[in-house]
Protein backbone atom coordinates (compact mmCIF):
# COMPACT_ATOMS: atom_id res chain seq x y z
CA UNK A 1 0.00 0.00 0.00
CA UNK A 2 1.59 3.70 -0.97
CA UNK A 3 0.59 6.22 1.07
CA UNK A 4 2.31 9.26 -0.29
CA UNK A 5 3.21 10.75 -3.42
CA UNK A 6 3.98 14.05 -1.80
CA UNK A 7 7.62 15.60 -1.68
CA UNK A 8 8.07 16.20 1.97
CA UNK A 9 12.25 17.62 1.26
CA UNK A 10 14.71 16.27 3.57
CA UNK A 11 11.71 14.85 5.87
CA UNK A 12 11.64 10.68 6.47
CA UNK A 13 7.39 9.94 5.53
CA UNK A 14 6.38 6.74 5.71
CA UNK A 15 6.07 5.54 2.21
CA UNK A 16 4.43 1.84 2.65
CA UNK A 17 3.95 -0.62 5.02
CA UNK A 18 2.90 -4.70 5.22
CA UNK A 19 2.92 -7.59 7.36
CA UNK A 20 5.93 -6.70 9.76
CA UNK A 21 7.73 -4.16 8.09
CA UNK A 22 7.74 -0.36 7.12
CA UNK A 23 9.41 1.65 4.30
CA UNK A 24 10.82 4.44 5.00
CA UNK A 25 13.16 6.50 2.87
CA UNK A 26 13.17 4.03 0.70
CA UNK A 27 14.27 1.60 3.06
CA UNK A 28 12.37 -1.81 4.45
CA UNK A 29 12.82 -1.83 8.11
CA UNK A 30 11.31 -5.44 9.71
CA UNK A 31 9.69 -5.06 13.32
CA UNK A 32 8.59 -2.09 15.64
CA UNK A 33 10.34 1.05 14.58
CA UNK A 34 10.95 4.80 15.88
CA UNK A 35 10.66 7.46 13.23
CA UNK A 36 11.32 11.15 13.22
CA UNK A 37 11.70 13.26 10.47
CA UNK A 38 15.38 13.15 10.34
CA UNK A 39 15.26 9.28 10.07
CA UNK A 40 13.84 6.00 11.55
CA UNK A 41 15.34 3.62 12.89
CA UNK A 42 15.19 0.08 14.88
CA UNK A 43 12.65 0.08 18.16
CA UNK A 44 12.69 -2.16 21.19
CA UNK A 45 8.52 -2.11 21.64
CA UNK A 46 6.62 -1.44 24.20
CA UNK A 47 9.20 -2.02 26.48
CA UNK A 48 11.52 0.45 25.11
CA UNK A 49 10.61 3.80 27.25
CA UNK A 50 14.10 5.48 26.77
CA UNK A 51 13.90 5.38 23.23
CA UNK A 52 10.35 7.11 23.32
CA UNK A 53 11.77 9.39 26.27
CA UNK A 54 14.53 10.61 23.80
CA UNK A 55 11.99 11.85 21.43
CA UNK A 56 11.23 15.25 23.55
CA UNK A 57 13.44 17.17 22.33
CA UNK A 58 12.72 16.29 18.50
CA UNK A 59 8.88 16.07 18.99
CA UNK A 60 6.16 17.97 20.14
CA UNK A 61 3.75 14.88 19.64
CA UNK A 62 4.81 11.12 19.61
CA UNK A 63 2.18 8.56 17.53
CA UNK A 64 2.25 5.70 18.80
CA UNK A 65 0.58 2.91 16.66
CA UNK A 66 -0.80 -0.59 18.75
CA UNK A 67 -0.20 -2.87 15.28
CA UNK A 68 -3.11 -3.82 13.52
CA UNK A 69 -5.77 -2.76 16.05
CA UNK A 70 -5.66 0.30 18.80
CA UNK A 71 -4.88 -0.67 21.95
CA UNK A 72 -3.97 0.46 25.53
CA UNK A 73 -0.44 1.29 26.20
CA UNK A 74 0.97 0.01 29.35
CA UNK A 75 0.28 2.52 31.65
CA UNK A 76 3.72 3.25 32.75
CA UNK A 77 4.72 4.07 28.91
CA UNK A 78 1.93 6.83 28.58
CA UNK A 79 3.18 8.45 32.13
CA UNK A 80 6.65 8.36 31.38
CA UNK A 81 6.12 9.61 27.90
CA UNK A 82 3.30 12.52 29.16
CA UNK A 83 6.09 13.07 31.98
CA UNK A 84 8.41 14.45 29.71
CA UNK A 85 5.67 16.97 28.10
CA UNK A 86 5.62 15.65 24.97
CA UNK A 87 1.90 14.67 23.63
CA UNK A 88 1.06 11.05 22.81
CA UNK A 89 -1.98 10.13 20.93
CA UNK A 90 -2.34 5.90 20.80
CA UNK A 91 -3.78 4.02 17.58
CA UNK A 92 -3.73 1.64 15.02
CA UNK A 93 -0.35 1.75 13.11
CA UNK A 94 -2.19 2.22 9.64
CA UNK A 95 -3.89 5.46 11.26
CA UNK A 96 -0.65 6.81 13.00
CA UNK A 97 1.50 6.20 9.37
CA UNK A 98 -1.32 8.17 7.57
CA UNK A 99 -1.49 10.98 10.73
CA UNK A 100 2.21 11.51 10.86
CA UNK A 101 2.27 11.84 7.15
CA UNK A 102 -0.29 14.35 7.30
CA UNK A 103 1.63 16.30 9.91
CA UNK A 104 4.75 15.96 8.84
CA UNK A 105 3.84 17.63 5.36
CA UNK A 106 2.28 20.80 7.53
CA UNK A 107 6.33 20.86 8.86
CA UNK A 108 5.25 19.76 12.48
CA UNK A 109 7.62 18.52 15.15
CA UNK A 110 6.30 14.57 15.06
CA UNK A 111 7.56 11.59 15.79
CA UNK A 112 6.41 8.20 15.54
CA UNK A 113 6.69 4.84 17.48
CA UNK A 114 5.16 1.82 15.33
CA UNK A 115 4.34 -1.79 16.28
CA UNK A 116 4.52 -3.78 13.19
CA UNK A 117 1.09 -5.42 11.09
């Protein structure tokens, strides 16, 4: 599935995604990833709250997509994340691809956290 044919300049989009993996900058990363508009990169899940932590001084607002279907965070993610200031809206990873897309093509500071399809 492509979900941009927008130029978004030096800016990482999310250009496609499928069952366990996401392409970005023309590159297939495999698993849950981390993106910002600057790059993406590797993520360690849910699990991973210094990775997400990091992201407050790059982000004004972190997506954070469940997989295939929204879902609760654990509750100590969303309080260490909202701890740091930085806004966290939770859903489906389709939906957060497509909002951070949006965003990111209005120049906002997003980032994006993504469990894999």
């Amino acid at each position: 599935m492509r979900l941009t044919e927008i130029a978004f300049g030096s800016a990482q989009p999310v250009e496609s995604y499928g069952p366990g993996f996401f392409r970005i900058g023309g590159k297939v990363l495999n698993g849950a990833v981390i993106i910002t508009p600057e790059g993406a990169g590797a993520w360690g899940g849910l699990e991973d709250l210094a990775s997400l932590i990091a992201l407050a001084d790059q982000a004004d607002v972190l997506f954070l997509g469940m997989g295939a279907e929204i879902a609760h965070p654990p509750r100590a993610l969303r309080e260490a994340v909202e701890a740091t200031g930085l806004g966290l809206e939770v859903m489906s990873s389709p939906a957060a691809c497509r909002t951070y897309n949006v965003l990111l093509s209005e120049g906002r500071r997003v980032a994006l956290a993504l469990l894999p399809v």
